[in-house]
N, C-alpha and C. Protein backbone atom coordinates (compact mmCIF):
# COMPACT_ATOMS: atom_id res chain seq x y z
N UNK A 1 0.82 -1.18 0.00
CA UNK A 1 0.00 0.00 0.00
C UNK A 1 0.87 1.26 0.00
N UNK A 2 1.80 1.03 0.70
CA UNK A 2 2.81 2.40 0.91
C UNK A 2 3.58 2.78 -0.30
N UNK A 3 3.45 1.36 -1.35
CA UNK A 3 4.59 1.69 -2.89
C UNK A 3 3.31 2.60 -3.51
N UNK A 4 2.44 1.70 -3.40
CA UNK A 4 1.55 2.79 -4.47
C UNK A 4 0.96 4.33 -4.12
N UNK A 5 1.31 4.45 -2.65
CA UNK A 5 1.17 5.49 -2.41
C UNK A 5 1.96 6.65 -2.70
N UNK A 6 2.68 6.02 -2.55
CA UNK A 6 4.70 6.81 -3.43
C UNK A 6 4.49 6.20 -4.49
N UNK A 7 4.36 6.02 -5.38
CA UNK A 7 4.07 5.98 -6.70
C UNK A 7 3.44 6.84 -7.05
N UNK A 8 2.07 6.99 -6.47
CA UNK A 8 1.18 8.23 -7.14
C UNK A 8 1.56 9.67 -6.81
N UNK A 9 2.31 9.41 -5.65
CA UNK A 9 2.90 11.23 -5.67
C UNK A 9 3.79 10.97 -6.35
N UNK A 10 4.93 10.38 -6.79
CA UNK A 10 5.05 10.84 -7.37
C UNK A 10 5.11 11.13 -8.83
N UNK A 11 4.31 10.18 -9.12
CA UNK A 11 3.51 10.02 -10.20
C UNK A 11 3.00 12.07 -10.60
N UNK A 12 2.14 11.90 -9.37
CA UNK A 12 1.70 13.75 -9.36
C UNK A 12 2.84 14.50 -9.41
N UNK A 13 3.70 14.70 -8.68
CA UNK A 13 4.76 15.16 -9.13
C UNK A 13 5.43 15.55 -9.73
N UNK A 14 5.95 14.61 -10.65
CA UNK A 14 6.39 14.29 -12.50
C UNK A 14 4.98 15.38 -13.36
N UNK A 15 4.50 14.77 -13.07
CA UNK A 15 2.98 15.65 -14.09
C UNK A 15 2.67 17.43 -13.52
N UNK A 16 3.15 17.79 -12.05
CA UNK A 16 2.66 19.35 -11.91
C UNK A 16 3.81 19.54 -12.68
N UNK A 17 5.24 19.10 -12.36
CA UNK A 17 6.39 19.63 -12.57
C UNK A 17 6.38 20.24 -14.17
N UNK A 18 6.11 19.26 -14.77
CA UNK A 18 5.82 19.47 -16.04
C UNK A 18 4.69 20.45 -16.64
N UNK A 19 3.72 19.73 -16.02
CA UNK A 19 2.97 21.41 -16.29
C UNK A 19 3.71 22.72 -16.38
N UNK A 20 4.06 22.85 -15.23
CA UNK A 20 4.34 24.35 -14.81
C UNK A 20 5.53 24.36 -15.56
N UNK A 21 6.58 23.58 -15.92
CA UNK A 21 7.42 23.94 -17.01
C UNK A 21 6.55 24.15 -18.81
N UNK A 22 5.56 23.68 -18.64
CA UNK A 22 5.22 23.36 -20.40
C UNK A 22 4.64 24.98 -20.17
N UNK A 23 4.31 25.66 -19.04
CA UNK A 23 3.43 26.92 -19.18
C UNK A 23 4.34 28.30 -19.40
N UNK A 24 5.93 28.14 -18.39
CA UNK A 24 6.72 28.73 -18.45
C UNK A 24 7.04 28.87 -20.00
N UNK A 25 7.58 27.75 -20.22
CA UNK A 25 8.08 27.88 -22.48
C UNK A 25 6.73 28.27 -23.09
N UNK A 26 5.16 28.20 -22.77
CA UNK A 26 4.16 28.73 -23.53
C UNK A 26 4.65 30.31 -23.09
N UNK A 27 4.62 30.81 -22.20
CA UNK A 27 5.01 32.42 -21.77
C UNK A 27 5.73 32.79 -22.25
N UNK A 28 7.16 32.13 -22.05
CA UNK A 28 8.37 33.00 -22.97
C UNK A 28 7.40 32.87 -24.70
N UNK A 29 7.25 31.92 -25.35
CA UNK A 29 6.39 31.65 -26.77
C UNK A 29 5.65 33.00 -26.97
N UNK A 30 5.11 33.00 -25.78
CA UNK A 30 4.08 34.55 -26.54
C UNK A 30 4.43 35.55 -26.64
N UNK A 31 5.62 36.08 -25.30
CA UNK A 31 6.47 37.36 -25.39
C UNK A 31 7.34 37.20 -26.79
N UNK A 32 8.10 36.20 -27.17
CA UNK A 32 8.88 36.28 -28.22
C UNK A 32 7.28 36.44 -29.54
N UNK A 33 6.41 36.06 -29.13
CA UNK A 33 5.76 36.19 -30.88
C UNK A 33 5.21 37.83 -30.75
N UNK A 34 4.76 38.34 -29.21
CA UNK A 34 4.84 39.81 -29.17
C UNK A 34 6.22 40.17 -29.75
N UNK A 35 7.14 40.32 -29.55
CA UNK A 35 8.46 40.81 -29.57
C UNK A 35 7.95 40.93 -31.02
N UNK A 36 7.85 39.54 -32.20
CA UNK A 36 8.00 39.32 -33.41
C UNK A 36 7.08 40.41 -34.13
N UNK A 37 5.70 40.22 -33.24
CA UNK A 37 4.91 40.82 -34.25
C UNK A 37 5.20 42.76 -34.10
N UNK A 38 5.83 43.07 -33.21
CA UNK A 38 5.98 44.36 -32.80
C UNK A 38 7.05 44.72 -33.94
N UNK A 39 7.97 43.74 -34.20
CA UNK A 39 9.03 43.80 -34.98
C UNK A 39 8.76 43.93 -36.61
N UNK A 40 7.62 42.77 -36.56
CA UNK A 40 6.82 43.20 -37.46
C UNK A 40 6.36 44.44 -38.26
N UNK A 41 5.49 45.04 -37.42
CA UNK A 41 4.57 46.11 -37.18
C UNK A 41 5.38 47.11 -37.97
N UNK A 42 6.69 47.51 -36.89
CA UNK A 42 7.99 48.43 -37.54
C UNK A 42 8.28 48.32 -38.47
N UNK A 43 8.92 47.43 -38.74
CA UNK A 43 9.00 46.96 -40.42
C UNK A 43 8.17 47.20 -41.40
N UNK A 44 7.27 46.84 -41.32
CA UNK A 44 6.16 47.17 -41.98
C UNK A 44 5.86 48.67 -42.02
N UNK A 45 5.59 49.71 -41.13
CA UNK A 45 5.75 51.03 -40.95
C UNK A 45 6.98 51.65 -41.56
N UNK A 46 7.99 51.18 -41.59
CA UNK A 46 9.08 51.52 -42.32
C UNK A 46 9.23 51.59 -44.07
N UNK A 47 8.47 50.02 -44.14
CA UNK A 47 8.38 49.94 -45.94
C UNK A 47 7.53 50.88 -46.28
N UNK A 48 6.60 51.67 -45.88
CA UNK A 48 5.17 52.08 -46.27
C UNK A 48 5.89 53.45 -46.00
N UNK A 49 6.30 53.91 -45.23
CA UNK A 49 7.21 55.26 -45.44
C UNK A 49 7.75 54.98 -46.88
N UNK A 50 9.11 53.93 -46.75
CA UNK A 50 9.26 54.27 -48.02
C UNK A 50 8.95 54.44 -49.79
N UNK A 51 8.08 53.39 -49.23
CA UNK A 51 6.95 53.57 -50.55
C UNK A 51 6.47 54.81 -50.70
N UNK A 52 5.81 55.47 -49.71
CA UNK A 52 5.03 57.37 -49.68
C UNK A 52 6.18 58.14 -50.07
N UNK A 53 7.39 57.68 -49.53
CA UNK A 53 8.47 58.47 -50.08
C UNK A 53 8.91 58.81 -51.56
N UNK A 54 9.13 57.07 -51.96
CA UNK A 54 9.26 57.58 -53.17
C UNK A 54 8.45 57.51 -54.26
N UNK A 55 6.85 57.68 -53.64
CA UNK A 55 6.21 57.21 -54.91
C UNK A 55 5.87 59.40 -54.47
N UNK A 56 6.22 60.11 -53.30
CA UNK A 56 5.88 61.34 -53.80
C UNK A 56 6.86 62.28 -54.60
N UNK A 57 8.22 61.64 -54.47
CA UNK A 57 9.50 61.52 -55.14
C UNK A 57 9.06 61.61 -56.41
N UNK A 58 8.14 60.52 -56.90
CA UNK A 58 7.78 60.09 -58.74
C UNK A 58 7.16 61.20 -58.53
N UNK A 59 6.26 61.64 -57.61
CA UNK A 59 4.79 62.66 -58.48
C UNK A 59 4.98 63.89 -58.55
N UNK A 60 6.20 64.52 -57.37
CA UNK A 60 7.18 65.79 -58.14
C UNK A 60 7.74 65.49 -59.30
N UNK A 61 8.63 64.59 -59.34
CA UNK A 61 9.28 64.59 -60.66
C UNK A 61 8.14 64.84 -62.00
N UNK A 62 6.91 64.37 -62.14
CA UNK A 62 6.19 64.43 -63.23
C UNK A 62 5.53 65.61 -63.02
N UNK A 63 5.17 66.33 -61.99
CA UNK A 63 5.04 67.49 -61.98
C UNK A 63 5.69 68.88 -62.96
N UNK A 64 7.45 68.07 -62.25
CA UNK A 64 8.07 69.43 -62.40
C UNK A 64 8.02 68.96 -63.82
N UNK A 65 8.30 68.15 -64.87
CA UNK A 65 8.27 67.89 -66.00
C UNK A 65 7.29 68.42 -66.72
N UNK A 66 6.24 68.44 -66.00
CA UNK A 66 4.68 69.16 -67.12
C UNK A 66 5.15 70.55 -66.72
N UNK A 67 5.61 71.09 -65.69
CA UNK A 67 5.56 72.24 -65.77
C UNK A 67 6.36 73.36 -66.46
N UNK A 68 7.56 72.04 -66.79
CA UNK A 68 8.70 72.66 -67.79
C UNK A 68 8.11 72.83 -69.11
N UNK A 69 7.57 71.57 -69.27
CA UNK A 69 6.94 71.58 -70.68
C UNK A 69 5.74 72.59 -70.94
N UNK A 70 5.02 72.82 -70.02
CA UNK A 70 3.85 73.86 -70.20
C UNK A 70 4.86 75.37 -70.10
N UNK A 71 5.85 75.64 -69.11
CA UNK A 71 6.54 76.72 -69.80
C UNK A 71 7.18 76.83 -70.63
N UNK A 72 7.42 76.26 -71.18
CA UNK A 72 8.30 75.71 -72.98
C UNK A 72 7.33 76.26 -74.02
N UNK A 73 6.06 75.53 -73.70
CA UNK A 73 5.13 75.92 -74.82
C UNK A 73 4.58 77.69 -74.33
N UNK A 74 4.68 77.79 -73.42
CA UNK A 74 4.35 79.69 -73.23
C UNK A 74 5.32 80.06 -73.73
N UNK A 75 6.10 79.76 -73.76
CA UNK A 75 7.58 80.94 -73.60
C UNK A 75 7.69 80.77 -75.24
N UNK A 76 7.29 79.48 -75.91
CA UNK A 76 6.97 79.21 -77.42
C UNK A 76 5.86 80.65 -78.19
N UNK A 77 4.63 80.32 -77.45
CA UNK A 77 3.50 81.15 -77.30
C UNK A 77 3.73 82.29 -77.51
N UNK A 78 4.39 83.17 -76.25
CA UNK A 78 4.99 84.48 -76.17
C UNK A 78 6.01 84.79 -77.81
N UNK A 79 6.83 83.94 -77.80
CA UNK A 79 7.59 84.70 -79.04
C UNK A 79 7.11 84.69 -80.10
N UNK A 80 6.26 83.95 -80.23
CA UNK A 80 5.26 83.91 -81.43
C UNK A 80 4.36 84.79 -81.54
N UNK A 81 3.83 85.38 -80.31
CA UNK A 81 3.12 86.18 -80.29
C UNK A 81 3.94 87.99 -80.65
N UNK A 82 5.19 87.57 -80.15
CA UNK A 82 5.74 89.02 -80.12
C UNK A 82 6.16 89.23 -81.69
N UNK A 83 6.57 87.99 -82.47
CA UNK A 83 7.30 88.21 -83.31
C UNK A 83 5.64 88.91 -84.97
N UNK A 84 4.23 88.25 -84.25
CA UNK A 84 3.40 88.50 -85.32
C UNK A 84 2.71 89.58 -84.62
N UNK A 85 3.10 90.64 -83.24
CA UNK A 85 2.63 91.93 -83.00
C UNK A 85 3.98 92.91 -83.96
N UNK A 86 5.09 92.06 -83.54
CA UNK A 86 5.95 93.13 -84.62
C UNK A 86 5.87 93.28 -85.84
N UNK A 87 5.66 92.26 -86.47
CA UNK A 87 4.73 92.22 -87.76
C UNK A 87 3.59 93.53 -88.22
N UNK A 88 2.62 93.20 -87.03
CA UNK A 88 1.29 94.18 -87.41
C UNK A 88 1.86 95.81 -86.98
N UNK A 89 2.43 96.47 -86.40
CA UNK A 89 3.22 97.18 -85.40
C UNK A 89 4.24 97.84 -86.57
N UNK A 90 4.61 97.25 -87.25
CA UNK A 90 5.82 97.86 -88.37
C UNK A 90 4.75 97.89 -89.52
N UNK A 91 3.25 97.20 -89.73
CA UNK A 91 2.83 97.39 -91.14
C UNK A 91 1.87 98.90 -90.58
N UNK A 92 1.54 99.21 -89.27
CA UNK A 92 0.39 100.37 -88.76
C UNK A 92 1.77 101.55 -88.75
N UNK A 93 3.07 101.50 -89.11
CA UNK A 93 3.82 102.56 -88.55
C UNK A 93 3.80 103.26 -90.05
N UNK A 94 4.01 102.52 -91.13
CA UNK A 94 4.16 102.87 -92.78
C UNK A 94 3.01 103.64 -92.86
């Protein structure tokens, strides 16, 4: 009677021990997948900056490009315009 009585403790024994170790490695498990997903998170916040970065990078650049080109064609505009007022301007002076 007395083996099986010491048997089952420590039978119980063997089994809390373990528990309470299998719960400890579940705890550290979740802080490290917090840790991960936080690590995550950053990362992720980081790519998405740089994406806004340089996709506002592209939308100046095409900006400043139309705007060269739209002053290209004024500044086209203008001399064309000046060169057929000098035109009318020298035929009203005769």
């Amino acid at each position: 009677m007395r083996k099986v009585i010491l048997a089952l403790v420590f039978l119980f024994a063997l089994v809390g021990t373990h528990h309470a170790v299998a719960q400890e490695a579940t705890k550290e498990g979740k802080e490290n997948q917090v840790e991960s997903k936080r690590h995550q998170r950053k990362a992720d916040r980081i790519k998405k900056k740089e994406e806004r970065k340089q996709k506002k990078a592209e939308e100046k650049a095409i900006k400043e490009h139309h705007k060269r080109l739209q002053s290209k064609a004024v500044l086209k505009r203008m001399k064309k315009n000046k060169k057929r007022d000098k035109q009318n301007n020298s035929k009203n002076v005769n």
